[in-house]
C-alpha atoms as a PDB file:
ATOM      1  CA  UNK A   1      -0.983  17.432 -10.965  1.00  0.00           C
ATOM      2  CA  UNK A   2       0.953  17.677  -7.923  1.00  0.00           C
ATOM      3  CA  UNK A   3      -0.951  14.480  -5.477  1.00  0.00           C
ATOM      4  CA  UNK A   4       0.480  16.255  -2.371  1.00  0.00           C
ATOM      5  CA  UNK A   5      -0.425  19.767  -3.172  1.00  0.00           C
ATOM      6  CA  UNK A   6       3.010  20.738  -2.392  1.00  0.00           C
ATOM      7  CA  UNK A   7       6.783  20.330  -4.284  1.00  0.00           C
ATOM      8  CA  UNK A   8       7.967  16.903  -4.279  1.00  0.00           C
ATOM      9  CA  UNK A   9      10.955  16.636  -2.025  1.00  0.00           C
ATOM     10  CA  UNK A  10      14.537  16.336  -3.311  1.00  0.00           C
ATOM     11  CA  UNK A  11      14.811  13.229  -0.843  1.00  0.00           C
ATOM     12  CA  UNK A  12      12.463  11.301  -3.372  1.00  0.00           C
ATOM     13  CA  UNK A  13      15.145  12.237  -6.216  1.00  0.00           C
ATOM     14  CA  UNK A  14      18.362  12.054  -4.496  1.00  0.00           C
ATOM     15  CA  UNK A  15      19.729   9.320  -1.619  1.00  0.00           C
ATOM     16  CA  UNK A  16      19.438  10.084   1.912  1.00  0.00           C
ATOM     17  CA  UNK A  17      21.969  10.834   4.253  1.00  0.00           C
ATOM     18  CA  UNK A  18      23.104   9.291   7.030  1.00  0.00           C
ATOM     19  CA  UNK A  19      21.687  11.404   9.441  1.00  0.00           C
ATOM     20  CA  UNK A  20      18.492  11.853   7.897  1.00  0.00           C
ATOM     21  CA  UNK A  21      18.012   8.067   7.569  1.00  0.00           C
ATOM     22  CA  UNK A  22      18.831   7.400  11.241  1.00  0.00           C
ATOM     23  CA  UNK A  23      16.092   9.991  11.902  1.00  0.00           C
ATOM     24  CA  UNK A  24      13.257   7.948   9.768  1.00  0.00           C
ATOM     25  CA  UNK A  25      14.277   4.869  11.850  1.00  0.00           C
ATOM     26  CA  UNK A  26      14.195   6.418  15.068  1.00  0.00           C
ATOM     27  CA  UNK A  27      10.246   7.438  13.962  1.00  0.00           C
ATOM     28  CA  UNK A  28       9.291   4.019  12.602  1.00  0.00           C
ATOM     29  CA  UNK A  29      11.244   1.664  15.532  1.00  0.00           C
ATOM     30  CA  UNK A  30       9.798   0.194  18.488  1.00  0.00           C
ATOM     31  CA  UNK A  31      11.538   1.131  21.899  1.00  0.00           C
ATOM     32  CA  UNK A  32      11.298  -0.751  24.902  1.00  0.00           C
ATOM     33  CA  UNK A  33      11.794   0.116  28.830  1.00  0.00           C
ATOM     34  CA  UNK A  34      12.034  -2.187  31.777  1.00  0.00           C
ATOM     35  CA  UNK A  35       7.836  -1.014  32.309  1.00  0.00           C
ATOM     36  CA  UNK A  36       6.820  -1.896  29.245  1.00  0.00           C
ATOM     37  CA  UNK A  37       6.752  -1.401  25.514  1.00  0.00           C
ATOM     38  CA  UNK A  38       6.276   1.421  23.748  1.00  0.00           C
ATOM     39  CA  UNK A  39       5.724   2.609  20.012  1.00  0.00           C
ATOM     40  CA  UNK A  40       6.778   5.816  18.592  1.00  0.00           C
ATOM     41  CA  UNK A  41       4.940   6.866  15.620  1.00  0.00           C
ATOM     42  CA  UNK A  42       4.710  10.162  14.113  1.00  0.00           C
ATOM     43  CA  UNK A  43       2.061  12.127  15.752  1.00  0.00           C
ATOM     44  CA  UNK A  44       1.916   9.124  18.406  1.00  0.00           C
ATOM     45  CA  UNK A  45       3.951   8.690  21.132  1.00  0.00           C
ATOM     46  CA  UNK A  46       3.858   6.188  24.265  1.00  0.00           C
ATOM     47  CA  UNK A  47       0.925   4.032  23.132  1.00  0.00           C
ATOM     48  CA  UNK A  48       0.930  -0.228  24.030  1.00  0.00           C
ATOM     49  CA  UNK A  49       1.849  -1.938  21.012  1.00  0.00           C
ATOM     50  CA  UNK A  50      -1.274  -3.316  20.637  1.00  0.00           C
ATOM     51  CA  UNK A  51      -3.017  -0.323  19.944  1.00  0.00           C
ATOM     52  CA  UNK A  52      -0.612   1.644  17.996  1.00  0.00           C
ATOM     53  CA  UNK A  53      -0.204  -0.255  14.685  1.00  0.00           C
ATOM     54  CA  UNK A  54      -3.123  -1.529  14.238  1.00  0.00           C
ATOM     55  CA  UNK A  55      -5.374  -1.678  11.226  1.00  0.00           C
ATOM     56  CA  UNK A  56      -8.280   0.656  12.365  1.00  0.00           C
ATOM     57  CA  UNK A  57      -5.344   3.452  13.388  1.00  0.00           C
ATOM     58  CA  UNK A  58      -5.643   5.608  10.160  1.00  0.00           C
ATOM     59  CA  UNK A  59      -2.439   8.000   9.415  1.00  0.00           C
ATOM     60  CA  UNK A  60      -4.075  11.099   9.528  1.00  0.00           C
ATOM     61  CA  UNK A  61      -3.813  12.915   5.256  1.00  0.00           C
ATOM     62  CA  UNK A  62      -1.452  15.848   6.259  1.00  0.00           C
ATOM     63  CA  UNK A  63       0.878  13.260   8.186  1.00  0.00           C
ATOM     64  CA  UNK A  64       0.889  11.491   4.863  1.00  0.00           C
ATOM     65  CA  UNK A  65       3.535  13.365   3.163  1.00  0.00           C
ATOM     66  CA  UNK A  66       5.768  14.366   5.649  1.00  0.00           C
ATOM     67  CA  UNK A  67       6.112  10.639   6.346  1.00  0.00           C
ATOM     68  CA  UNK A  68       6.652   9.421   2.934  1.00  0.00           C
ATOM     69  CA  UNK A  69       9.520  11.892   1.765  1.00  0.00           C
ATOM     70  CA  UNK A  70      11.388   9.968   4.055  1.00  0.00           C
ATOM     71  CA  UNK A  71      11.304   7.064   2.508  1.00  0.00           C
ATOM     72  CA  UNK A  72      13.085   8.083  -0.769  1.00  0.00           C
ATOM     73  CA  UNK A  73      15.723   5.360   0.713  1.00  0.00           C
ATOM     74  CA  UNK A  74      14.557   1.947   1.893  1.00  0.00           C
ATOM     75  CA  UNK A  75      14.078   1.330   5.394  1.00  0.00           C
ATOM     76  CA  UNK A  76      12.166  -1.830   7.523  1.00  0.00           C
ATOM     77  CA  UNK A  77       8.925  -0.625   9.381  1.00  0.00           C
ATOM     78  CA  UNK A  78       6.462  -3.054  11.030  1.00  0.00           C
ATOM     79  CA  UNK A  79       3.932  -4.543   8.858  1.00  0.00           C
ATOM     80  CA  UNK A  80       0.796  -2.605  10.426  1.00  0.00           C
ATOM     81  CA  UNK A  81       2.882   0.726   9.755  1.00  0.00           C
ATOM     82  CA  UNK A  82       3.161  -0.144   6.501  1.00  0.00           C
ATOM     83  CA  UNK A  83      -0.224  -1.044   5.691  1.00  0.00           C
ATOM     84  CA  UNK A  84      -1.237   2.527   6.936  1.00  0.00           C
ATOM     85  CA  UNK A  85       0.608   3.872   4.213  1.00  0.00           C
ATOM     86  CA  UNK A  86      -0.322   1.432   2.213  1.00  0.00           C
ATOM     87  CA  UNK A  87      -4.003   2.434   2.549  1.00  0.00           C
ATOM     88  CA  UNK A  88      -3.422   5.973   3.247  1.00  0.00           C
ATOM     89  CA  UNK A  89      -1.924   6.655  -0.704  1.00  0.00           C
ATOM     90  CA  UNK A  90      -4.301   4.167  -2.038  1.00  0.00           C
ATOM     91  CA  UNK A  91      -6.929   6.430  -0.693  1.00  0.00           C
ATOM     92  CA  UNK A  92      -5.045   9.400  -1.971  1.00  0.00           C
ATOM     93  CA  UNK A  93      -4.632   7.799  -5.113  1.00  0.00           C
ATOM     94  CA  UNK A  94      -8.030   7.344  -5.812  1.00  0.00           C
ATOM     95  CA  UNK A  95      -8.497  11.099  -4.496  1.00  0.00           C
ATOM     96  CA  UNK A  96      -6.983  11.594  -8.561  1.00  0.00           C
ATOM     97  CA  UNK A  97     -10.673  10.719  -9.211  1.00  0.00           C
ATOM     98  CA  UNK A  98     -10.022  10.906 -13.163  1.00  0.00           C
ATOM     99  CA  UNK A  99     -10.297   8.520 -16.067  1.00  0.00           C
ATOM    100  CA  UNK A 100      -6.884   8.523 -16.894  1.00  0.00           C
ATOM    101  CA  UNK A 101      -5.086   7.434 -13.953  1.00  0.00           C
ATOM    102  CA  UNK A 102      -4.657   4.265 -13.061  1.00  0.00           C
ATOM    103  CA  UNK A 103      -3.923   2.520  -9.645  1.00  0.00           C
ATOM    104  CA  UNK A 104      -1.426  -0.192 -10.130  1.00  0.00           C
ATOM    105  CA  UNK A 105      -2.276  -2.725  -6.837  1.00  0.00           C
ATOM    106  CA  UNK A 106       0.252  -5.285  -7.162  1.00  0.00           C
ATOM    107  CA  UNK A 107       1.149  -8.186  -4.999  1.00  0.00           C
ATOM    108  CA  UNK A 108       1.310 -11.926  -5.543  1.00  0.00           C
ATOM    109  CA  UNK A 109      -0.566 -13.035  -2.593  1.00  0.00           C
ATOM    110  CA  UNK A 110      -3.392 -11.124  -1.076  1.00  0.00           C
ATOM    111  CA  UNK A 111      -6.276 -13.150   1.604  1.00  0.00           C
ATOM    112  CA  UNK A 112      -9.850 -11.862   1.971  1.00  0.00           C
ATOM    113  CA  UNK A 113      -9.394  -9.871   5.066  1.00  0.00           C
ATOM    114  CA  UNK A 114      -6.980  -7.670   2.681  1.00  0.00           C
ATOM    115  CA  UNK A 115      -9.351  -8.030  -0.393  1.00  0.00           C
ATOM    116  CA  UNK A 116     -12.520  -6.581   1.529  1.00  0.00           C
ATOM    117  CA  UNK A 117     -10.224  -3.683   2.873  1.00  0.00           C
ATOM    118  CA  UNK A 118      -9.788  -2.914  -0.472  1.00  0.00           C
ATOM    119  CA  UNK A 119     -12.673  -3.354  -1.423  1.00  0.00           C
ATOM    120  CA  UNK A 120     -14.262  -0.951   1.020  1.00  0.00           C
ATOM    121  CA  UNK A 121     -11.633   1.512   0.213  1.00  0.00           C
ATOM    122  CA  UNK A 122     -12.973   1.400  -3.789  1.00  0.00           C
ATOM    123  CA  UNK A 123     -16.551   1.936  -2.557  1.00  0.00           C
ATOM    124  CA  UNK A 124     -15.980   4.992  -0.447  1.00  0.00           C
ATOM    125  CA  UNK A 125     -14.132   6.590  -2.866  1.00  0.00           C
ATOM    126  CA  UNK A 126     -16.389   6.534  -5.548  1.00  0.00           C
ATOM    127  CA  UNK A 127     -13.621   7.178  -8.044  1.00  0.00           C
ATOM    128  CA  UNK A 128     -13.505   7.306 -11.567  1.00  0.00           C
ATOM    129  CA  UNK A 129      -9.423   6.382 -11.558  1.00  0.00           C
ATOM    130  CA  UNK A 130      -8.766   2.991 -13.108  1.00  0.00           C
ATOM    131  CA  UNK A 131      -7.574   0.042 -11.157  1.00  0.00           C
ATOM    132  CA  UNK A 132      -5.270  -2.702 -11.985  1.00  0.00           C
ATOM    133  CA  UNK A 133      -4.668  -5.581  -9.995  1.00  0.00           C
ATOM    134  CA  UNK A 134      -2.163  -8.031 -10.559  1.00  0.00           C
ATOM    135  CA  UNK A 135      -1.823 -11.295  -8.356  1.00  0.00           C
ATOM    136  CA  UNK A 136      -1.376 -14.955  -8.586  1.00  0.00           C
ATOM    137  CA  UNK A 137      -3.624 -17.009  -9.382  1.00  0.00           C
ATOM    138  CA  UNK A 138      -3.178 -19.455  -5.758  1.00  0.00           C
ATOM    139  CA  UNK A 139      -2.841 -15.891  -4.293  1.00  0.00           C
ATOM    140  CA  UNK A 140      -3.390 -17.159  -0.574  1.00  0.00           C
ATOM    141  CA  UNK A 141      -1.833 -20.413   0.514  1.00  0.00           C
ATOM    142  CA  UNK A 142      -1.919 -20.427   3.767  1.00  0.00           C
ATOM    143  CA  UNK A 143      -5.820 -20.411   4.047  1.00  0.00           C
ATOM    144  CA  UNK A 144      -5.726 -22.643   0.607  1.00  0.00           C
ATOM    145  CA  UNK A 145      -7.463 -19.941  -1.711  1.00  0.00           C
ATOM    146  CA  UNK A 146      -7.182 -19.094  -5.342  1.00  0.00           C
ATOM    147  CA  UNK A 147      -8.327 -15.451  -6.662  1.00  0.00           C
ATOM    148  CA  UNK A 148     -11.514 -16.350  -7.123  1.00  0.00           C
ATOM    149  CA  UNK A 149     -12.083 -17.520  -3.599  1.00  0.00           C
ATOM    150  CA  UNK A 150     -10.947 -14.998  -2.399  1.00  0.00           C
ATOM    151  CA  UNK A 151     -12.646 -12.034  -4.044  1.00  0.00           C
ATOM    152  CA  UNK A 152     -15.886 -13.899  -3.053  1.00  0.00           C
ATOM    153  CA  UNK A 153     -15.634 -14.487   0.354  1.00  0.00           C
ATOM    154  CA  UNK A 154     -14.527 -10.940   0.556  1.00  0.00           C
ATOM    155  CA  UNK A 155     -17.437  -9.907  -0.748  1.00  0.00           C
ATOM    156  CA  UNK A 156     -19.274 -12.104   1.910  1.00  0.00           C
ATOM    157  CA  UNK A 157     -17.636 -10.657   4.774  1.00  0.00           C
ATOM    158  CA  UNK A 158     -18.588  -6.637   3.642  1.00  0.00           C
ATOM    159  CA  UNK A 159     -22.069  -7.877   3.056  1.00  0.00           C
ATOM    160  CA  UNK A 160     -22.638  -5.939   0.091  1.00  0.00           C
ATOM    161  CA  UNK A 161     -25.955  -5.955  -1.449  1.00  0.00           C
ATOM    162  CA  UNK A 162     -26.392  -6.522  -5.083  1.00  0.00           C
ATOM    163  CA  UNK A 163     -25.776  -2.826  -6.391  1.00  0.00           C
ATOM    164  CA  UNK A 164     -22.216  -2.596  -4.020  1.00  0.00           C
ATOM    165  CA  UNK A 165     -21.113  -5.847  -5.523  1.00  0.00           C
ATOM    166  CA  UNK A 166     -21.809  -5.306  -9.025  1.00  0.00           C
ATOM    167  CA  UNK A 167     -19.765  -1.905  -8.593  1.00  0.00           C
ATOM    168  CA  UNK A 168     -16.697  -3.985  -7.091  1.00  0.00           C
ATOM    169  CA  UNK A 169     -17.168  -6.737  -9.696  1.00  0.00           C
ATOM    170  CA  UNK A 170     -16.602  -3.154 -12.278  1.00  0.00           C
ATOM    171  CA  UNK A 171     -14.045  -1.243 -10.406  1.00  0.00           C
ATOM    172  CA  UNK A 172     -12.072  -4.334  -9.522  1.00  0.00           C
ATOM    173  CA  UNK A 173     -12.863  -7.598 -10.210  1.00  0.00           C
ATOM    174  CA  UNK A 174     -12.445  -7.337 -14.240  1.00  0.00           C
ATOM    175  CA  UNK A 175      -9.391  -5.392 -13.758  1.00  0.00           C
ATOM    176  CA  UNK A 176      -7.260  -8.195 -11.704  1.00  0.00           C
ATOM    177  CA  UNK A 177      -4.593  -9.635 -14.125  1.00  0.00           C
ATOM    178  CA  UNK A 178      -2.644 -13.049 -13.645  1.00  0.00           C
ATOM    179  CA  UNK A 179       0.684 -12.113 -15.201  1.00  0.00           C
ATOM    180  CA  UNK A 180       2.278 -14.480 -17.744  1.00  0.00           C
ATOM    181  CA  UNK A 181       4.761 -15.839 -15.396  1.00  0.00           C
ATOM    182  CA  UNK A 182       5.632 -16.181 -11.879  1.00  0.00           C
ATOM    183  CA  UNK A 183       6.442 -12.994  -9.741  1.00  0.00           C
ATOM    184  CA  UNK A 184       7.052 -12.055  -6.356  1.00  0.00           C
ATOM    185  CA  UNK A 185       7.204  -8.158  -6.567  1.00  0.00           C
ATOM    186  CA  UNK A 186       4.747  -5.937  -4.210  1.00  0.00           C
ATOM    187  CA  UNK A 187       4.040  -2.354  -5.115  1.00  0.00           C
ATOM    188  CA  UNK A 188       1.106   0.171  -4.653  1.00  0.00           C
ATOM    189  CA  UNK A 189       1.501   2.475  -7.811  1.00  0.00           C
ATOM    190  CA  UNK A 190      -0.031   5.458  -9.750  1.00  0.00           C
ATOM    191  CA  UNK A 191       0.095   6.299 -13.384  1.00  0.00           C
ATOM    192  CA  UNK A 192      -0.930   9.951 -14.156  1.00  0.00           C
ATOM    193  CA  UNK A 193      -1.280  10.025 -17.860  1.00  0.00           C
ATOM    194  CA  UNK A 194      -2.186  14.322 -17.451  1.00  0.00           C
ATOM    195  CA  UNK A 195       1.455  14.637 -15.867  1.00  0.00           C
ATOM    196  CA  UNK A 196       4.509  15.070 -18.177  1.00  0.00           C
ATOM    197  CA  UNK A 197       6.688  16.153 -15.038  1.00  0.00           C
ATOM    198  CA  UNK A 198       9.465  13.217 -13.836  1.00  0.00           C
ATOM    199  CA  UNK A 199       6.315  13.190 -10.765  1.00  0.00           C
ATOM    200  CA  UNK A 200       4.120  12.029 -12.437  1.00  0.00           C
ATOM    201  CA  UNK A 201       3.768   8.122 -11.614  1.00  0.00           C
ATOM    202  CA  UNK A 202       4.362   7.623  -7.694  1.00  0.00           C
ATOM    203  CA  UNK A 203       5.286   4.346  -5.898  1.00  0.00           C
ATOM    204  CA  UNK A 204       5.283   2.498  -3.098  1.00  0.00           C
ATOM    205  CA  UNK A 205       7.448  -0.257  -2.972  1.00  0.00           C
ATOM    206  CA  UNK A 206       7.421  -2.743  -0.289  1.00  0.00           C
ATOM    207  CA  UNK A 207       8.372  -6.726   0.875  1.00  0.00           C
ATOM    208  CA  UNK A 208       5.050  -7.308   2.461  1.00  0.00           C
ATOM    209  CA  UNK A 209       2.198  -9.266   0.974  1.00  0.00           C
ATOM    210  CA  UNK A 210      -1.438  -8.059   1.085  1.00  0.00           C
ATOM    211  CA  UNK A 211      -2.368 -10.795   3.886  1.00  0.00           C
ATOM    212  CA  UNK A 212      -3.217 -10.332   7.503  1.00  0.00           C
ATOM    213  CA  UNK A 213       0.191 -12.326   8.544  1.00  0.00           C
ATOM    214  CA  UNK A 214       1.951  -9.359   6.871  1.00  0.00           C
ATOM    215  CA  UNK A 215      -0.242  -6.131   7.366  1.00  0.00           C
ATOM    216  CA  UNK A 216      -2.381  -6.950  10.457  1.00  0.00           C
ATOM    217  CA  UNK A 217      -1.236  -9.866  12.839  1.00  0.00           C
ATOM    218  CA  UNK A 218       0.168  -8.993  16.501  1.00  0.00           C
ATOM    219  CA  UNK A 219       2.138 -11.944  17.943  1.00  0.00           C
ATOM    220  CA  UNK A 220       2.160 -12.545  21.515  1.00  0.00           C
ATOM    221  CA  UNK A 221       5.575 -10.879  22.356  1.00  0.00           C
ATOM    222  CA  UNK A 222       4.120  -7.451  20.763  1.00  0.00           C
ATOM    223  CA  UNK A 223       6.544  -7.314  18.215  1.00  0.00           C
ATOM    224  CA  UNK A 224       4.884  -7.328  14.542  1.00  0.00           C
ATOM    225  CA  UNK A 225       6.220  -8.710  10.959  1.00  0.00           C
ATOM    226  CA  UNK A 226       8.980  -6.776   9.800  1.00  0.00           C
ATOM    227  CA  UNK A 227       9.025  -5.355   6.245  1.00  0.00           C
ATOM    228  CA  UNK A 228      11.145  -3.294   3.661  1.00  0.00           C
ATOM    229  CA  UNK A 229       9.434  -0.081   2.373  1.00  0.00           C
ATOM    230  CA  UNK A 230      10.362   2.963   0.185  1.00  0.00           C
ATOM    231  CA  UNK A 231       8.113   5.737  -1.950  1.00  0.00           C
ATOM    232  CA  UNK A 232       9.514   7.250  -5.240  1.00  0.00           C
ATOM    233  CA  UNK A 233       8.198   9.556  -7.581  1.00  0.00           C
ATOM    234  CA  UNK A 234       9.253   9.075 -11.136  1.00  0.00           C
ATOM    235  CA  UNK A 235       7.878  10.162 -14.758  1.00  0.00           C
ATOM    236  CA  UNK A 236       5.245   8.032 -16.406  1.00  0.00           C
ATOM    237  CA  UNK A 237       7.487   6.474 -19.038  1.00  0.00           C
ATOM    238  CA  UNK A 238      10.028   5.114 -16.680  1.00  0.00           C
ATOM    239  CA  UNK A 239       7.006   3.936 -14.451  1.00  0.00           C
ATOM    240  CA  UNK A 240       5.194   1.990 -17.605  1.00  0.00           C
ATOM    241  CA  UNK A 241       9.235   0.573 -18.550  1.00  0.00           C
ATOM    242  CA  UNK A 242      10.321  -0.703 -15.001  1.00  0.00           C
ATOM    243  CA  UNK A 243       7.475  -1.516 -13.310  1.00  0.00           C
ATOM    244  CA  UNK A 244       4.106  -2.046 -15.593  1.00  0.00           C
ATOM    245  CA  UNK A 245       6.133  -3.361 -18.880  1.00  0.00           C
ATOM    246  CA  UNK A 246       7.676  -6.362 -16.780  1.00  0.00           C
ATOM    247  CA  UNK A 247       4.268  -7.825 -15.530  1.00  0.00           C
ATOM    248  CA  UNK A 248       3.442  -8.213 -18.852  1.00  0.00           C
ATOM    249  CA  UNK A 249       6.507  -9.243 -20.536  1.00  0.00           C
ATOM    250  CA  UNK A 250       5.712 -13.021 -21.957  1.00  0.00           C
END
């Protein structure tokens, strides 16, 4: 099943130019003038940094594919950016809305503010696609919170009534894994067990943790986190061999 609707692009196969990569920058970069600064983002152009990037701005679903067949080859983007995408596929992902895919969410730290997004996200979509989470188990040090903390005062700040939570405590809650040892990888996958093309598992790999200080904060000089990021489509064997095989490797 083609996510996209469309041919996967031979930039997700193959590396990148030069040129083209230079291109992808110049759409992901903040410029500055002597007035003030400025963010260009695809389909957005001239807006203050403080409304540009940030976490209500949703990258609208036709955008979402021309933007991420550019990053068949690494590049750094600005934390909120990335989180767009971030939320964007995951949304798409669920979209599958089938009992044999499977969302991979992966990162070792993740804080509430993160956990209800997610949250939210699973209730919306009302999907029947499987979720994994893996994490650590202290998955938020700076506010001093294991897993369990988290997911709860996640839970608090949605104020979900009894039938919302027991759906999250379903969907997500008894799907969060604590790998067998320590790991610092962050990736947003999907496993399409209907696809035998080399598309059918689809990543996106990035440096950023699922926390607000990565994905959401806005420091006073306007200038946000920075963060590597790249999407890859692959088959579903080398998917489960490099990337769901090693989490659970004792």
């Amino acid at each position: 099943m083609d996510l996209f609707e469309r041919k996967s692009s031979p930039a997700l196969q193959a590396n990148m130019t030069d040129v083209d990569i230079e291109k992808k920058v110049q759409n992901l970069k903040i410029e500055t003038s002597e007035e003030e600064e400025t963010v260009t983002l695809e389909g957005k152009q001239n807006v203050e940094p403080s409304k540009a990037l940030t976490y209500q701005t949703r990258i609208e679903d036709e955008n979402l594919f021309e933007t991420l067949v550019n990053l068949g080859a690494p590049v750094l983007a600005e934390g909120p950016y990335i989180y767009e995408l971030w939320k964007g596929l995951f949304r798409r992902f669920l979209d599958t809305n089938n009992c044999r895919c499977t969302v991979y969410v992966v990162t070792p730290y993740v804080d509430s503010e993160i956990m209800k997004d997610i949250y939210k996200i699973v209730l919306d979509a009302e999907s029947s696609t499987k979720i994994l989470m893996f994490v650590r188990i202290r998955c938020n040090t700076y506010g001093n919170e294991d897993i369990n903390a988290v997911k709860e005062n996640a839970k608090k700040k949605l104020g979900l009534v009894e039938s919302k939570r027991d759906v999250i405590i379903d969907k997500v809650d008894k799907n969060i894994r604590i790998p067998p040892h320590t790991f610092h990888a962050k990736f947003l996958g999907l496993l399409d067990a209907r696809d035998e093309t080399n598309s059918g598992a689809k990543v996106l790999v990035t440096s950023a943790n699922c926390t607000v200080w990565h994905y959401k904060s806005f420091p006073k000089d306007g200038l946000c986190n920075l963060d590597s990021v790249a999407y890859n489509e692959m088959s579903v064997g080398n998917f489960e061999k490099h990337f769901v095989r090693p989490l659970q490797r004792n």
